[in-house]
N, C-alpha and C. Protein backbone atom coordinates (compact mmCIF):
# COMPACT_ATOMS: atom_id res chain seq x y z
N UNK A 1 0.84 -1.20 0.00
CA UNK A 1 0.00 0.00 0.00
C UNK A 1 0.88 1.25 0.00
N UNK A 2 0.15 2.23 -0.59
CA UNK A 2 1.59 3.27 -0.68
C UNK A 2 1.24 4.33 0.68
N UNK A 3 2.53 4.44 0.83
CA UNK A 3 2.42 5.79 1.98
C UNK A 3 1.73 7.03 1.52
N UNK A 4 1.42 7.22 2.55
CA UNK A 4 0.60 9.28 2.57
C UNK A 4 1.24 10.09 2.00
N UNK A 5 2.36 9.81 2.17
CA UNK A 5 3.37 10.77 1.97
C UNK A 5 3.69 11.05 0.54
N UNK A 6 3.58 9.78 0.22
CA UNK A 6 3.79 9.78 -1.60
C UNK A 6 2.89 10.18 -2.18
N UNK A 7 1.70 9.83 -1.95
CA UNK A 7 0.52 10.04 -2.25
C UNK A 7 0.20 11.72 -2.39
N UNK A 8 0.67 12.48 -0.87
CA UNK A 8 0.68 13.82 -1.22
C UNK A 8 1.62 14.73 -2.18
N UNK A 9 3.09 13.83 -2.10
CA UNK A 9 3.40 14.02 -3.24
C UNK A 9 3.40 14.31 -4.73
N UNK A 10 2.44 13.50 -5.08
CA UNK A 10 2.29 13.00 -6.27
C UNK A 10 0.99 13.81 -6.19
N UNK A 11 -0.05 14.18 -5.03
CA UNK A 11 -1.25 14.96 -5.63
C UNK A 11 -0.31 16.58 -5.79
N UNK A 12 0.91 16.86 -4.88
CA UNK A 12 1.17 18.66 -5.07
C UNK A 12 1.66 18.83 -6.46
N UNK A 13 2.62 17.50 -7.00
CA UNK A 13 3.24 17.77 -8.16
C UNK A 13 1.96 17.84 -9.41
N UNK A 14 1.44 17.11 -9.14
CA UNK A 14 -0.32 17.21 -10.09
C UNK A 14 -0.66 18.69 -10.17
N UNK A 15 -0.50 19.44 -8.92
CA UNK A 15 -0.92 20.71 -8.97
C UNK A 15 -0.25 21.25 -9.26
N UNK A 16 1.10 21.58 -9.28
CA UNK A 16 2.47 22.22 -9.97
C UNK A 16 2.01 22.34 -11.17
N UNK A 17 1.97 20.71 -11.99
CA UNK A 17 1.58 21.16 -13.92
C UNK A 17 0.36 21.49 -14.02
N UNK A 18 -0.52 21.55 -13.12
CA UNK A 18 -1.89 22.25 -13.62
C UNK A 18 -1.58 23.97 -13.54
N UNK A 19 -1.07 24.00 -12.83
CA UNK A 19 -0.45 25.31 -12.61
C UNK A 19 0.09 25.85 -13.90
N UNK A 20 1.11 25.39 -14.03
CA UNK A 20 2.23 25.57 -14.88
C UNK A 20 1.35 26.24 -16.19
N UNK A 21 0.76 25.08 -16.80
CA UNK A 21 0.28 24.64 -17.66
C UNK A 21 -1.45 25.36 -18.13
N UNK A 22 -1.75 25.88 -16.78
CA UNK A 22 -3.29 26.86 -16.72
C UNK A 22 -2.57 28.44 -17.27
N UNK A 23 -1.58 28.83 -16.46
CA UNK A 23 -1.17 30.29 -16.73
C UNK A 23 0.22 30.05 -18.12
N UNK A 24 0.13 29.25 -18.83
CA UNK A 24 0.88 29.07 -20.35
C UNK A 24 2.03 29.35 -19.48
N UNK A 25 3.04 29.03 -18.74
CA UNK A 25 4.44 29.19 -18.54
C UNK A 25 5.26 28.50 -19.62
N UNK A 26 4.87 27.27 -20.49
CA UNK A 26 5.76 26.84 -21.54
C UNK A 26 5.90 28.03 -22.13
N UNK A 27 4.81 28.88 -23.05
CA UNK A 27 5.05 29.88 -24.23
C UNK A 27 5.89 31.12 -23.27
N UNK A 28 6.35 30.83 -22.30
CA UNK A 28 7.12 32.41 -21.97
C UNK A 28 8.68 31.76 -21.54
N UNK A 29 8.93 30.52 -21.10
CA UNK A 29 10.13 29.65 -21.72
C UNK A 29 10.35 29.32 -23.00
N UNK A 30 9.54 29.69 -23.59
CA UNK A 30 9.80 29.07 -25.24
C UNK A 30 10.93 30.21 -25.70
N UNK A 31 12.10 29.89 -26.15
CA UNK A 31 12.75 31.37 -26.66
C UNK A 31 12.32 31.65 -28.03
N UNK A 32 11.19 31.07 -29.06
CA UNK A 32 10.66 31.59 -30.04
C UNK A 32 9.66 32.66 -29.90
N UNK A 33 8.75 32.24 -28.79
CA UNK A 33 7.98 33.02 -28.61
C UNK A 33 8.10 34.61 -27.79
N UNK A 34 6.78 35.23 -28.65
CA UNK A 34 7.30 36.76 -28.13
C UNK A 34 6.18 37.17 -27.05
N UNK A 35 6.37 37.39 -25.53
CA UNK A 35 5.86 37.67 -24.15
C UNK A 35 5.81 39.05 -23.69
N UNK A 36 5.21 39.69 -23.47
CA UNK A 36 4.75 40.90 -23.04
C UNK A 36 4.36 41.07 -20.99
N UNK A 37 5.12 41.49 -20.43
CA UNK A 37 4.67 41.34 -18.95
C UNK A 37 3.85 42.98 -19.11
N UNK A 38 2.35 43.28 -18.20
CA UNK A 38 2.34 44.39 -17.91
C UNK A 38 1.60 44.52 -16.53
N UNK A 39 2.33 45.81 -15.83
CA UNK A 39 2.28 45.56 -14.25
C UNK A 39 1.65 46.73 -14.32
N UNK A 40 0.39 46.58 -13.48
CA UNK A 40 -0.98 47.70 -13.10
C UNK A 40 -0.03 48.82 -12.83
N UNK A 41 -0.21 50.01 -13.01
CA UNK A 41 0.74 51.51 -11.95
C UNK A 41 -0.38 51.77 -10.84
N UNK A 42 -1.65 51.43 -10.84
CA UNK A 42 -2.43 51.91 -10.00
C UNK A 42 -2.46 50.46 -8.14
N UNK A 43 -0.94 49.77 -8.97
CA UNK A 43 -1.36 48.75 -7.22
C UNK A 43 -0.25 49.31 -6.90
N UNK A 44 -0.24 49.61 -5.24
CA UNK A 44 0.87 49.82 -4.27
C UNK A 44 1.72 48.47 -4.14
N UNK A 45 2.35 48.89 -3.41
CA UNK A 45 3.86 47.81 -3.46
C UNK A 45 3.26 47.04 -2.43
N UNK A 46 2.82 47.66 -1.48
CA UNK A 46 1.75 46.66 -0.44
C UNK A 46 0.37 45.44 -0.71
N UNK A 47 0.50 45.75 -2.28
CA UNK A 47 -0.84 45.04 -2.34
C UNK A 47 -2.07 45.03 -2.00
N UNK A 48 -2.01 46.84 -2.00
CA UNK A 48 -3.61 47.31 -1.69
C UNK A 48 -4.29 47.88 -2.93
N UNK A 49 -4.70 47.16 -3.22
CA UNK A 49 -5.59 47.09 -4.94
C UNK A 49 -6.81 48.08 -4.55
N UNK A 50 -6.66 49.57 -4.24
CA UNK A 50 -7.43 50.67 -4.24
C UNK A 50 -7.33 51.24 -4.98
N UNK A 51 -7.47 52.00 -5.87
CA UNK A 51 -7.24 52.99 -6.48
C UNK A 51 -6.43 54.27 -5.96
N UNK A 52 -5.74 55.33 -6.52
CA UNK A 52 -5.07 55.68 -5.77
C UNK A 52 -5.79 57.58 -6.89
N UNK A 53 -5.96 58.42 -5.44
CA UNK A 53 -6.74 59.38 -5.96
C UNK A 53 -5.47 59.95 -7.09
N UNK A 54 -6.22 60.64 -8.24
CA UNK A 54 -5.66 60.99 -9.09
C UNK A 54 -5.38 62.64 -9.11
């Protein structure tokens, strides 16, 4: 019978490539492909997703 341990193993790594594989991380390792990052200016460095008066 297999241990727990493996078992949880084998379910986190399951979640790793769903991961991976949900947010396309191959096409931004791919060095053919062309990737665009763009980072909100309106979030603080704190991670308070308010708006910030203009």
């Amino acid at each position: 019978m297999a241990n727990l341990f493996d078992v949880a193993m084998v379910f986190a790594v399951a979640l790793l490539v769903a991961l991976v594989l949900s947010f396309n991380i191959p096409e931004m390792l791919d060095d053919q492909s062309t990737v665009t990052l763009v980072k909100n200016p309106r979030h603080t460095r704190y991670g308070d997703h308010r708006q910030r008066p203009e």
